[in-house]
Each structure stands twice: as C-alpha cells, then as structure tokens.
C-alpha atoms as a PDB file:
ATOM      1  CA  UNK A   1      -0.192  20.968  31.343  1.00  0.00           C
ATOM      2  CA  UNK A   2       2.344  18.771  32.684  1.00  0.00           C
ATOM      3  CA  UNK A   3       5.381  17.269  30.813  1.00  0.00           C
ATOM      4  CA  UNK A   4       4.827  14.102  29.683  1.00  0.00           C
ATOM      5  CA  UNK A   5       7.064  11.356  31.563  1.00  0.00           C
ATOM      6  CA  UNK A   6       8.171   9.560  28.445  1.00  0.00           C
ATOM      7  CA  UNK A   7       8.524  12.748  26.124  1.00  0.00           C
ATOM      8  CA  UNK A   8       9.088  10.396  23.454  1.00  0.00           C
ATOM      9  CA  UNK A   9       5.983   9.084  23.862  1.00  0.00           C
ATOM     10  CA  UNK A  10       3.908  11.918  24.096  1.00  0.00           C
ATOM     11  CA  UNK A  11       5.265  13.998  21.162  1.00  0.00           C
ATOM     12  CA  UNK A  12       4.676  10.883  19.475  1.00  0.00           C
ATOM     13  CA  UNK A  13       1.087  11.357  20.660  1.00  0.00           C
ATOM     14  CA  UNK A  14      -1.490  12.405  18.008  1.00  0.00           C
ATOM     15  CA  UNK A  15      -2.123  16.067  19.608  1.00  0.00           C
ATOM     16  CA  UNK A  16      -6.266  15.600  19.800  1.00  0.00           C
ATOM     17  CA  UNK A  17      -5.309  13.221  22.486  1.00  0.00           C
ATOM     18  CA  UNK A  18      -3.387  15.854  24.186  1.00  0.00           C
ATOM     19  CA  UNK A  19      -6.417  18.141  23.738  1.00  0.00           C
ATOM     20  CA  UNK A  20      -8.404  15.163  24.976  1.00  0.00           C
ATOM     21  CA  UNK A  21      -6.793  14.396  28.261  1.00  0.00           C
ATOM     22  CA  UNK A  22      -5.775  17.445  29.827  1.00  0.00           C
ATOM     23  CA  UNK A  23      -7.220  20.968  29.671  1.00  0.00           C
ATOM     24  CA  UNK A  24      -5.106  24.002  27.755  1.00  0.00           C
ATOM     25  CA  UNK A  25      -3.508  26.269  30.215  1.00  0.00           C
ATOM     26  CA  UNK A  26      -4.430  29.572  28.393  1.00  0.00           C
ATOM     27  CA  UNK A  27      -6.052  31.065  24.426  1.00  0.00           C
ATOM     28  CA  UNK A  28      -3.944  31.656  21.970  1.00  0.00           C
ATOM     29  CA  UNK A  29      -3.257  34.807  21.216  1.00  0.00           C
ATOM     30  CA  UNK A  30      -5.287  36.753  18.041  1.00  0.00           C
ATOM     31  CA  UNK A  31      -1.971  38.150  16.692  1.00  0.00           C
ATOM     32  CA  UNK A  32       1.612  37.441  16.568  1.00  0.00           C
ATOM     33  CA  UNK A  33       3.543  34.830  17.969  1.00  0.00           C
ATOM     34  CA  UNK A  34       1.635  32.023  19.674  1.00  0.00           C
ATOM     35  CA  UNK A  35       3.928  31.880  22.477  1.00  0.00           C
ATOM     36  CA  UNK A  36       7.009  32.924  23.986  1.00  0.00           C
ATOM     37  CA  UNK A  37       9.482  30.432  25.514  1.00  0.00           C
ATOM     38  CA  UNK A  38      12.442  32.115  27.411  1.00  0.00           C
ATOM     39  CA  UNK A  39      12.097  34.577  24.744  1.00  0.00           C
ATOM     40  CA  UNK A  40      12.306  32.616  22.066  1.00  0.00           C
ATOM     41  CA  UNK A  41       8.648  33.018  19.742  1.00  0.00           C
ATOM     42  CA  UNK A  42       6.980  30.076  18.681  1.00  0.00           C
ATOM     43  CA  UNK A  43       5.755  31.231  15.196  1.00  0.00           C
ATOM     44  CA  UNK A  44       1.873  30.838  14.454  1.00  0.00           C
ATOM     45  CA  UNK A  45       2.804  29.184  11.429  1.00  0.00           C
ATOM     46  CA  UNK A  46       3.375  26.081  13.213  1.00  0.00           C
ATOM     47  CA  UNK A  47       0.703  25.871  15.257  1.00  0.00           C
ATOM     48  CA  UNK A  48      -1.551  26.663  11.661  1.00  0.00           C
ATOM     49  CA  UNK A  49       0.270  23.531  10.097  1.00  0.00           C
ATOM     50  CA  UNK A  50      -0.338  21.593  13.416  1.00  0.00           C
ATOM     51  CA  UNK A  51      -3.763  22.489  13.141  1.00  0.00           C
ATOM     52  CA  UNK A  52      -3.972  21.688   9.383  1.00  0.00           C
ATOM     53  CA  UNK A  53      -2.738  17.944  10.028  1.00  0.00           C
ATOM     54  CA  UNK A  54      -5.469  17.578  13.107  1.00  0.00           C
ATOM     55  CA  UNK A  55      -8.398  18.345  10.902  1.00  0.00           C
ATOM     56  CA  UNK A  56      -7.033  15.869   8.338  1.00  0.00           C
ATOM     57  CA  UNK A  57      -8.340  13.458  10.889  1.00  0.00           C
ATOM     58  CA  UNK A  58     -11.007  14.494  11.757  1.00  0.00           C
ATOM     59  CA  UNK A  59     -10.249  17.143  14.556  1.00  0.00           C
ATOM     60  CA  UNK A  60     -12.649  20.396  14.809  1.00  0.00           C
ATOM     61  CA  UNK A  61     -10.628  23.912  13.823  1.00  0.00           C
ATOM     62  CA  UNK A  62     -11.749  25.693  16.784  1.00  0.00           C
ATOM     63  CA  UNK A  63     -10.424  27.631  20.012  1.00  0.00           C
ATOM     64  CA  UNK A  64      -9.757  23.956  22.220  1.00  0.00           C
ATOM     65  CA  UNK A  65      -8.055  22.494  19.529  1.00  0.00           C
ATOM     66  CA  UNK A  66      -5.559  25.637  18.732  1.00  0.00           C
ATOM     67  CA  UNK A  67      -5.097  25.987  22.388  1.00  0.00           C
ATOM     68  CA  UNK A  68      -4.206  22.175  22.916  1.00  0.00           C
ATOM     69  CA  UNK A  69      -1.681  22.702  19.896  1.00  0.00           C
ATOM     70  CA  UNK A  70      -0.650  25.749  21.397  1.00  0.00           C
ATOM     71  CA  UNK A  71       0.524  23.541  24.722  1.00  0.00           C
ATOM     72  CA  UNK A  72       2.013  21.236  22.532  1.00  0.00           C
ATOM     73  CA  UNK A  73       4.290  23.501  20.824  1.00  0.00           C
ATOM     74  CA  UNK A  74       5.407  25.228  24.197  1.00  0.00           C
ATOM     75  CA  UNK A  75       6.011  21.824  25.542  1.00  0.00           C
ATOM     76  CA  UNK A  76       8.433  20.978  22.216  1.00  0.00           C
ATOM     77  CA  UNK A  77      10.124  24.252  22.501  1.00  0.00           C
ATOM     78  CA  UNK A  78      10.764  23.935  25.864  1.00  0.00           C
ATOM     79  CA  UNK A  79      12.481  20.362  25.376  1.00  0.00           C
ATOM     80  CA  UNK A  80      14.219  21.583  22.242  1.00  0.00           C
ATOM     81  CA  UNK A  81      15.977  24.427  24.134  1.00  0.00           C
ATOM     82  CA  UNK A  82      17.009  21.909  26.809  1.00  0.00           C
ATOM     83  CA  UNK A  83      18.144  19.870  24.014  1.00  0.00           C
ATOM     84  CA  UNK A  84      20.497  22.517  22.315  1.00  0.00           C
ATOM     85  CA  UNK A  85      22.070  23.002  25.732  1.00  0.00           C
ATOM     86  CA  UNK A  86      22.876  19.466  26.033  1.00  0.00           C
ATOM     87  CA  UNK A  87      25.069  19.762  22.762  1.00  0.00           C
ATOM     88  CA  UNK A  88      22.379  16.606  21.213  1.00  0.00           C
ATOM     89  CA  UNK A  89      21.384  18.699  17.709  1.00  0.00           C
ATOM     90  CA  UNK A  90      25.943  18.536  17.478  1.00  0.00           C
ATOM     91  CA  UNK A  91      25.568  14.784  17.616  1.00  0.00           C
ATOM     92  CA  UNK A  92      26.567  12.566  14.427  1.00  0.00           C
ATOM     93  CA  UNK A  93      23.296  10.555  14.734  1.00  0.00           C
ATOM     94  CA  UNK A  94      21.355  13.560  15.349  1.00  0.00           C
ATOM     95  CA  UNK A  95      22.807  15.628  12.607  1.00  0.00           C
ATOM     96  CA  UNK A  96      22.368  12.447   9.991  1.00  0.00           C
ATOM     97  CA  UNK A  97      18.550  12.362  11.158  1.00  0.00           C
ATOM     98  CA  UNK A  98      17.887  15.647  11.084  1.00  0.00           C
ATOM     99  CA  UNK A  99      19.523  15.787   7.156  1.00  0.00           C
ATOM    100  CA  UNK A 100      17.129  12.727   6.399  1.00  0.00           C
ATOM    101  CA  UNK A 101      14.073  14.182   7.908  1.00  0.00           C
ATOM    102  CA  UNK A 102      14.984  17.661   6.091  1.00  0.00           C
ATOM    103  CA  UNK A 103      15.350  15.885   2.805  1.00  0.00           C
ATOM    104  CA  UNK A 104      11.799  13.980   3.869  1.00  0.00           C
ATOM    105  CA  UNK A 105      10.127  16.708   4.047  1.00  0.00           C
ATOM    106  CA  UNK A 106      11.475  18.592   0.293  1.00  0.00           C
ATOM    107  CA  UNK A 107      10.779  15.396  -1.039  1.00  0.00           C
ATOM    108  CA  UNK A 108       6.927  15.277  -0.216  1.00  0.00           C
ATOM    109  CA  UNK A 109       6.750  18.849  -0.679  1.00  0.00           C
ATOM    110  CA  UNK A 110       7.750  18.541  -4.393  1.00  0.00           C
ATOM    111  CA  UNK A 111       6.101  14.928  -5.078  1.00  0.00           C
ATOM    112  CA  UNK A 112       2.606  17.260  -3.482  1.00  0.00           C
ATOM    113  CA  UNK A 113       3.330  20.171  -5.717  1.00  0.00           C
ATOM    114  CA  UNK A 114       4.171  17.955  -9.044  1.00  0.00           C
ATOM    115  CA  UNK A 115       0.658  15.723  -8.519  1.00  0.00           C
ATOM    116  CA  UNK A 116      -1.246  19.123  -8.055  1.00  0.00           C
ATOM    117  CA  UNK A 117       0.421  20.224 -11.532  1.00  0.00           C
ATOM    118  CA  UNK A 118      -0.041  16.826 -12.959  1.00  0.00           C
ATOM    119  CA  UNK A 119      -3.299  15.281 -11.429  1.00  0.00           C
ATOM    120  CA  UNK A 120      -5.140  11.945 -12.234  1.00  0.00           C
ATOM    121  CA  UNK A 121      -7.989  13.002 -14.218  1.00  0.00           C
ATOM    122  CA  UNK A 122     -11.184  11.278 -14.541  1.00  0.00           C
ATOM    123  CA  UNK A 123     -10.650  10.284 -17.858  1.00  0.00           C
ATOM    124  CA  UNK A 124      -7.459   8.465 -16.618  1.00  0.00           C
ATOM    125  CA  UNK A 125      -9.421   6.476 -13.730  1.00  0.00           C
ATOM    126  CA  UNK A 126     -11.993   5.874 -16.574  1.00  0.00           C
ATOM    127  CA  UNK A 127      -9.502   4.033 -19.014  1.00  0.00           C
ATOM    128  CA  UNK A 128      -7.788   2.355 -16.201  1.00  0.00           C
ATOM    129  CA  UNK A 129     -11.023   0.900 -14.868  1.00  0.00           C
ATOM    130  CA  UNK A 130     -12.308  -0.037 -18.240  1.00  0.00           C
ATOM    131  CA  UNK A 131      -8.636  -2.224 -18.737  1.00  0.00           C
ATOM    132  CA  UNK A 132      -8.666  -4.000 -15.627  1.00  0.00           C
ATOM    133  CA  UNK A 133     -12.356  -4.678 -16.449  1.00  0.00           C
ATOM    134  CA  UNK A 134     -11.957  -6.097 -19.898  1.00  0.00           C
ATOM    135  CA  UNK A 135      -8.709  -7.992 -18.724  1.00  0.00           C
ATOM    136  CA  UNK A 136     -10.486  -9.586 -15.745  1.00  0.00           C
ATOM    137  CA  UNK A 137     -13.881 -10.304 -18.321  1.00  0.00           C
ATOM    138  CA  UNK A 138     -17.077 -11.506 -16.826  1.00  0.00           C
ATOM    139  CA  UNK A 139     -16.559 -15.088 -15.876  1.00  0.00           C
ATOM    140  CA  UNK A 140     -14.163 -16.929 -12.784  1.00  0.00           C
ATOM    141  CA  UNK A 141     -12.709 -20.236 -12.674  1.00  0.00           C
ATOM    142  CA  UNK A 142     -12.772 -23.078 -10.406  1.00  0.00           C
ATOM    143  CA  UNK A 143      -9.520 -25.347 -11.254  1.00  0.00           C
ATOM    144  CA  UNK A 144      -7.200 -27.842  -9.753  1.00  0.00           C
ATOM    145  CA  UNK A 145      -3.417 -28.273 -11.253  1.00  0.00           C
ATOM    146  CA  UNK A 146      -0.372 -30.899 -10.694  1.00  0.00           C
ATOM    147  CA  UNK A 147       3.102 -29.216 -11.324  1.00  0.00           C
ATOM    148  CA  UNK A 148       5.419 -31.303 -12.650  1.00  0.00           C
ATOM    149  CA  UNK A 149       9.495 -30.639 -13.772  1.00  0.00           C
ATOM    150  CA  UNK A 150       9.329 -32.488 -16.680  1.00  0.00           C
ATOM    151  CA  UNK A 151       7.503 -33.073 -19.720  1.00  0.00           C
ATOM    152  CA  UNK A 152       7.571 -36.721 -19.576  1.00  0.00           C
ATOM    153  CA  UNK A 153       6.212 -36.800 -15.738  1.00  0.00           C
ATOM    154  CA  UNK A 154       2.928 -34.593 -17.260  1.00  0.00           C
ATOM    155  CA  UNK A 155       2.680 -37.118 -20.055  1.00  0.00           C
ATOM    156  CA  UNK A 156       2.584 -40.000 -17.104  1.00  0.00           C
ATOM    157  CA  UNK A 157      -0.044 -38.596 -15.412  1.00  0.00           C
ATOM    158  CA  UNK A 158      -2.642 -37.437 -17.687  1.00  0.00           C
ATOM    159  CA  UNK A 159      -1.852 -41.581 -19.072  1.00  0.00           C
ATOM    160  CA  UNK A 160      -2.823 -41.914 -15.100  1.00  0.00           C
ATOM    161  CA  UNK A 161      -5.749 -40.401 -15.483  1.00  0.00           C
ATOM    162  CA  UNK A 162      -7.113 -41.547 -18.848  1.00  0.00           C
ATOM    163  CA  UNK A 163      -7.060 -45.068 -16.754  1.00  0.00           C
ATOM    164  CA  UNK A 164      -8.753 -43.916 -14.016  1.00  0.00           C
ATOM    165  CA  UNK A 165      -7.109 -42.584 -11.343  1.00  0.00           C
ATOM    166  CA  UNK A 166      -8.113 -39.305  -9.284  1.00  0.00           C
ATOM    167  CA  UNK A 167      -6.571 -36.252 -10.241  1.00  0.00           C
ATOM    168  CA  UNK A 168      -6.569 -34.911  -6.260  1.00  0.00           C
ATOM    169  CA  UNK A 169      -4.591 -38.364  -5.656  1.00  0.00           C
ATOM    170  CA  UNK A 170      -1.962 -37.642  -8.467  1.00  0.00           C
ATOM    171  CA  UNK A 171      -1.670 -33.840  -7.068  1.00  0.00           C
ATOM    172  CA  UNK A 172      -1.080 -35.250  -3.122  1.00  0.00           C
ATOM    173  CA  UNK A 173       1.531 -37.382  -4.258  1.00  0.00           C
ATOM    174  CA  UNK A 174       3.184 -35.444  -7.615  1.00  0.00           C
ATOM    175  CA  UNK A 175       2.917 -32.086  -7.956  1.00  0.00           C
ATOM    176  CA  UNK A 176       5.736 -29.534  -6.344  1.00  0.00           C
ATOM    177  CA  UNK A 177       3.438 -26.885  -5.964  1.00  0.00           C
ATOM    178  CA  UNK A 178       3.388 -26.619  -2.387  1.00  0.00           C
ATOM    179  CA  UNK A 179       0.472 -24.155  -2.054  1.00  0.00           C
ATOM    180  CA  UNK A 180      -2.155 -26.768  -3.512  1.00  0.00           C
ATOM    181  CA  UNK A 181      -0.825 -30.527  -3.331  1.00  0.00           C
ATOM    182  CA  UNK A 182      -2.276 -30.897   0.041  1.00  0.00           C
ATOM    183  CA  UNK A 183      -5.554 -29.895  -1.331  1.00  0.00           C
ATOM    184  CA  UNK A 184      -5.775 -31.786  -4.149  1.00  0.00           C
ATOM    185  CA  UNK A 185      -4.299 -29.340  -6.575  1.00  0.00           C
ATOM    186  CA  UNK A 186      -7.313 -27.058  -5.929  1.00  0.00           C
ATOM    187  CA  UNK A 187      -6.503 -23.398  -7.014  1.00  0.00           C
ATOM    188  CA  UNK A 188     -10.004 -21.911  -5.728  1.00  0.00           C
ATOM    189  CA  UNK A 189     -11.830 -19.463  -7.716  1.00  0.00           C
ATOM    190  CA  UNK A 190     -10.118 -16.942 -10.092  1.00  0.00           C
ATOM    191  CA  UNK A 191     -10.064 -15.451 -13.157  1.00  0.00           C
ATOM    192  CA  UNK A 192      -7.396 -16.230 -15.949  1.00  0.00           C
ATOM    193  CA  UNK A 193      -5.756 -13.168 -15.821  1.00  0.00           C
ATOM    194  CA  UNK A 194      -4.313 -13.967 -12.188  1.00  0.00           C
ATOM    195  CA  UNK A 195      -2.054 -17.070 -14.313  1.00  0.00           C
ATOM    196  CA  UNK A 196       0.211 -17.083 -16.498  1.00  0.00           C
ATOM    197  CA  UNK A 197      -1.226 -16.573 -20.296  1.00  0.00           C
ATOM    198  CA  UNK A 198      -0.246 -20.615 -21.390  1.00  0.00           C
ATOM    199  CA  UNK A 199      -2.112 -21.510 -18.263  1.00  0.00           C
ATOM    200  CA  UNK A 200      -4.990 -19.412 -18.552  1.00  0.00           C
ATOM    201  CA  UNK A 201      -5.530 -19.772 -22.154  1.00  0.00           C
ATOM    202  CA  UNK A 202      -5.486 -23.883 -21.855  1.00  0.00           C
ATOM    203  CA  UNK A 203      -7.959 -23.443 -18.986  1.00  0.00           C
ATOM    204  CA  UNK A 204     -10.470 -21.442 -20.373  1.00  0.00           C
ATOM    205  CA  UNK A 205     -10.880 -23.824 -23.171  1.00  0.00           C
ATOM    206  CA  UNK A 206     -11.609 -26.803 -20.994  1.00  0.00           C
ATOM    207  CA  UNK A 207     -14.860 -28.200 -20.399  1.00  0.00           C
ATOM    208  CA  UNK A 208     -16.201 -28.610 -16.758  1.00  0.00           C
ATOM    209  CA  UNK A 209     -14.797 -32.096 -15.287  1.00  0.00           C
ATOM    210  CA  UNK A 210     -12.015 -32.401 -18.317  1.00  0.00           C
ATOM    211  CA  UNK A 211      -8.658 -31.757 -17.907  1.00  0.00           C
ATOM    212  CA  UNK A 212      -5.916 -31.183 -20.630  1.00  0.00           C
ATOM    213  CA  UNK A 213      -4.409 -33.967 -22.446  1.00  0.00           C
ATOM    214  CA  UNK A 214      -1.350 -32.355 -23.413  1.00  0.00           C
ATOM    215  CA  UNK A 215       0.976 -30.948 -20.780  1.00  0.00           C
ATOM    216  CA  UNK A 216       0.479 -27.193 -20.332  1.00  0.00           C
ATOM    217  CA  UNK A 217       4.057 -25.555 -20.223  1.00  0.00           C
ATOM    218  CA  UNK A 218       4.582 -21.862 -18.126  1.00  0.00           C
ATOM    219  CA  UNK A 219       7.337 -20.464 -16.767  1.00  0.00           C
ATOM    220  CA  UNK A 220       6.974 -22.902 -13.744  1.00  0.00           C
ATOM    221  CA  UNK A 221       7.370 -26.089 -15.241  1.00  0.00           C
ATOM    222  CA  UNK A 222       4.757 -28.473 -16.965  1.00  0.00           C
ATOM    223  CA  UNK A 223       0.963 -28.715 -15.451  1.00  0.00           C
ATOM    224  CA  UNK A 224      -1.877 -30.725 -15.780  1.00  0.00           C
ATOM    225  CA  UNK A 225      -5.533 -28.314 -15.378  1.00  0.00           C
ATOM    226  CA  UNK A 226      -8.668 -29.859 -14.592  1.00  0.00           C
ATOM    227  CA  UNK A 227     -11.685 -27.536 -14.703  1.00  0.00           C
ATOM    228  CA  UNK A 228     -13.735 -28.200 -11.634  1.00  0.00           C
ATOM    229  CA  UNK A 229     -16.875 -24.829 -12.603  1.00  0.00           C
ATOM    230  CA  UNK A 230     -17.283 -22.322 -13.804  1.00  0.00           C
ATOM    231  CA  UNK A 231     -19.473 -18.814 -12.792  1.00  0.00           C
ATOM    232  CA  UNK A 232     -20.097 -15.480 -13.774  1.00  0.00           C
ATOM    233  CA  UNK A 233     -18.454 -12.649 -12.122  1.00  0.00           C
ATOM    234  CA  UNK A 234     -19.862  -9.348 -11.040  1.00  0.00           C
ATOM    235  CA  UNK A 235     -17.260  -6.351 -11.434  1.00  0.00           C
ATOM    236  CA  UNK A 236     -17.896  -4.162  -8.733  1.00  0.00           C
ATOM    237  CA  UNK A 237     -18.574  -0.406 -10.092  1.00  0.00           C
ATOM    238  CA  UNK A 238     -16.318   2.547 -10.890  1.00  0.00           C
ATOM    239  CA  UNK A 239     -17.724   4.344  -7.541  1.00  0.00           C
ATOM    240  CA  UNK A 240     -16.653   1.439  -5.513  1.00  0.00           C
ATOM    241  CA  UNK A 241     -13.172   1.215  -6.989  1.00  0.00           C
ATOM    242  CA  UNK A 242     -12.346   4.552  -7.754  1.00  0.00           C
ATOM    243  CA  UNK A 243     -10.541   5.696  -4.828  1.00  0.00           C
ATOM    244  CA  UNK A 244      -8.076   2.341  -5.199  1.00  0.00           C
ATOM    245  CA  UNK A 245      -7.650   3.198  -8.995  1.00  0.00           C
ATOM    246  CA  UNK A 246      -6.823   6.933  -7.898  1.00  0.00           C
ATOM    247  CA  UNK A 247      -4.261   6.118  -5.310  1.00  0.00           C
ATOM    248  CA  UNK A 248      -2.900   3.381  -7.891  1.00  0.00           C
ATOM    249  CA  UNK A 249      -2.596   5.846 -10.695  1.00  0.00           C
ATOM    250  CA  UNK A 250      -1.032   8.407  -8.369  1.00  0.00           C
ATOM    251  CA  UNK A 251       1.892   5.908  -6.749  1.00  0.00           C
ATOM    252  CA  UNK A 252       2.476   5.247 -11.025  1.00  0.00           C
ATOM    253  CA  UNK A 253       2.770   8.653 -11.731  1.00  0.00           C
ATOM    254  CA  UNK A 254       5.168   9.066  -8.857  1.00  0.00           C
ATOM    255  CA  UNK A 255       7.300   5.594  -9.771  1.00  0.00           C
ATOM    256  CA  UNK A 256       7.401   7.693 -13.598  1.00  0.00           C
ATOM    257  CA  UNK A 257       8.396  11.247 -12.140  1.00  0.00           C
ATOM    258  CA  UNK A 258      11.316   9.203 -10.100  1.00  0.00           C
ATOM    259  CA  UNK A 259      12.529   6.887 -13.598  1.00  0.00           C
ATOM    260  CA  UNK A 260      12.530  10.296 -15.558  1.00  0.00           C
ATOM    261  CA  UNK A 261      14.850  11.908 -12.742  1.00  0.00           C
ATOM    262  CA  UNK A 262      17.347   8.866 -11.969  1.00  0.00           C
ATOM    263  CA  UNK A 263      17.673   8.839 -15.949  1.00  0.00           C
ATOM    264  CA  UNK A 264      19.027  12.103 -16.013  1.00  0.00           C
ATOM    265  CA  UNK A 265      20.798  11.682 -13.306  1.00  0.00           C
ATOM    266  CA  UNK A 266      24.580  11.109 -13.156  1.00  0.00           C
ATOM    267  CA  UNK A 267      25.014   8.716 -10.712  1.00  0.00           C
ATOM    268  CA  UNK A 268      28.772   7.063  -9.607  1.00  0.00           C
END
C-alpha cells in the first residue's frame, strides 16, 4: 500500500475505504504483535479496537478487513515515528491537542461506563412516551394570530374586526410577528402544547371561524387568535419513537450526571 499524498486526508479516511481501494500487502499475524515498524510493535489491541469501530458500521470482522487495518496502523506508525523526529509531539499546539483529545477520550470512557451502570429502562421510555403523549392529546390546531405591544392596539383590532374587516388584512399590516404577518397571521397546524399555556388555553376554547374578543396576553406581548380547523391527530407508536425517546433520555441522564459533578465541584 502506498502512502497516501494528503496523509491528513487519508487517516481521516474511514479504514473500509482503505480496505476498499487498495489490496493489503500481507495477513496478520495469529499471535503477538500485529506488526513491527523499525522495531517498534504495533500492539493487536489497536488493530482489535480499529476493528471494533469498522463493524459498528457495518464492516465484516474477517481476514480483509483486519489486514486492511493492519496497513493502516503500519502506515500511522510509520508517520508517527517521522513525526517524533521532527520534534512536532514537543509543540505547544500539539501538546494542548493531544491533552484535549486525552481528556476526550476519559470523558466518553466514563460517560459509556456510567450509562451501562445506569441504563434507560423500558419502564423509563414507557413513562416518557406516555407524557409527551398526554401533553400533545389527540387533536391539532389550525390558527392565525396578530401580535401586538400593547393592550390597547389588541382592543383596536378585535373592534376592527367586530366591524368587518379581515383578520389576514389586520395581521399584514399590524402584527410584529415577523414569521406570520406576511401570511396572514397563519401559524399552520399544531398542537397547543407547542405555545405558550395563555395562548394555547384561549385557543382551544375557540370555535372554528371565531376569534377571541379579549386580548390574549403571553410572554410576547398581546395577540388576537382566530381558529381557522380543527383535526384529530394520530400519535405515532412507541416502536416508532422509541429509539428518539432512548437517545433523549440518555443525553438527560448525561446533562444530570454533569449538574451533580459541577455542584460538587469547587470551581474559581
């Protein structure tokens, strides 16, 4: 196997393209060392945990693969020795990347070894699916919205519209919500728990066509809701969103091993 031009590049290389592209130059051997460069022994254990990561996507465990790895690793020793010559691991950059990447690497290690002694059971998926499911409920909205500063200005228009004029009109030219004056106030389809609780709550009560006639006050400023349709919602099944709820549940248990931590801590 050749060096790579832009060694950069190919290290950077997932190694089943390696093993792809250009054939392994010899096995590697049953026992002991996988290789020896300028007498220097390129332990198996790397080329196990090289192996490990290929089958993670997807690669076949078998006697190409290792001996594709097995290239791979020469090739990185090889570099690395030229490397240490140069005097490059001595450099400031260097050393500061190489402490970040070794810190990187404890890091996951412990974060992997704390989930396997603290896993997201079943029963925890279960619960979380069953809140998001009752908080979502069975039903989505179609509704349109002006967003006005004032109290006053909300009173104005909903006088506006009690005489006759259109509410897409009055959200064009009044409200400051940028994302849906141009269409008419139109918010698309949702369910109420995507809004605020005072919007939400005043929505849900509206019948289709009406809109509130009393200015509906969030944390944004005053609104008027109109209540274009409603329709019943499917919620997908636990199978379908279990994976999402998994990861979900793992990145919170991971945000609550780091709070616990930095609160013992003593940080100056």
């Amino acid at each position: 196997m050749k060096l790579r031009t832009c060694l950069a590049c190919a290290l950077a290389t997932p190694l089943l393209a390696l093993a792809q592209s250009e054939p392994a130059t010899q096995p590697v051997p049953k026992e002991g060392p996988v290789a020896k460069v300028n007498g220097v022994a390129v332990p198996r254990a790397r080329l196990d945990f090289m192996v490990q990561q290929q089958a993670a996507r997807g690669a076949p465990d078998n006697e190409q693969t290792r001996a594709a790895m097995r290239d791979e690793l020469v090739n990185r020793e090889i570099v690395a020795q030229e490397a240490q010559k140069a005097g490059i691991a001595k450099q400031p950059d260097v050393q500061t990347r190489l402490d970040i990447a070794r810190q990187q690497v404890i890091i996951d290690a412990y974060v992997q070894d704390y989930l396997k002694k603290h896993p997201v059971a079943d029963a925890d998926v279960q619960k979380e699916y069953d809140r998001v499911k009752a908080q979502q409920g069975d039903k989505e909205y179609k509704a349109r919205h002006i967003l006005v500063e004032t109290e006053d200005q909300a009173k104005g228009l909903i006088t506006d519209l009690k005489k006759g004029a259109k509410f897409e009109d009055l959200a064009a030219k009044n409200s400051k919500d940028p994302g849906t004056k141009d269409r008419g106030g139109d918010l698309d389809w949702n369910v109420p728990s995507v809004f605020d609780k005072q919007f939400s709550d005043a929505m849900v009560k509206l019948e289709k066509g009406k809109y509130t006639e009393a200015p509906i006050r969030t944390r944004f400023g005053y609104h008027v809701i109109q209540l274009d349709d409603v329709r019943q919602v499917k919620f997908p099944a636990l199978a379908e969103v279990k994976p999402r709820i998994q990861q979900q549940l793992v990145q919170n248990k991971v945000e609550e091993l780091v709070r616990g931590l930095r609160a013992k801590a003593k940080v100056e």
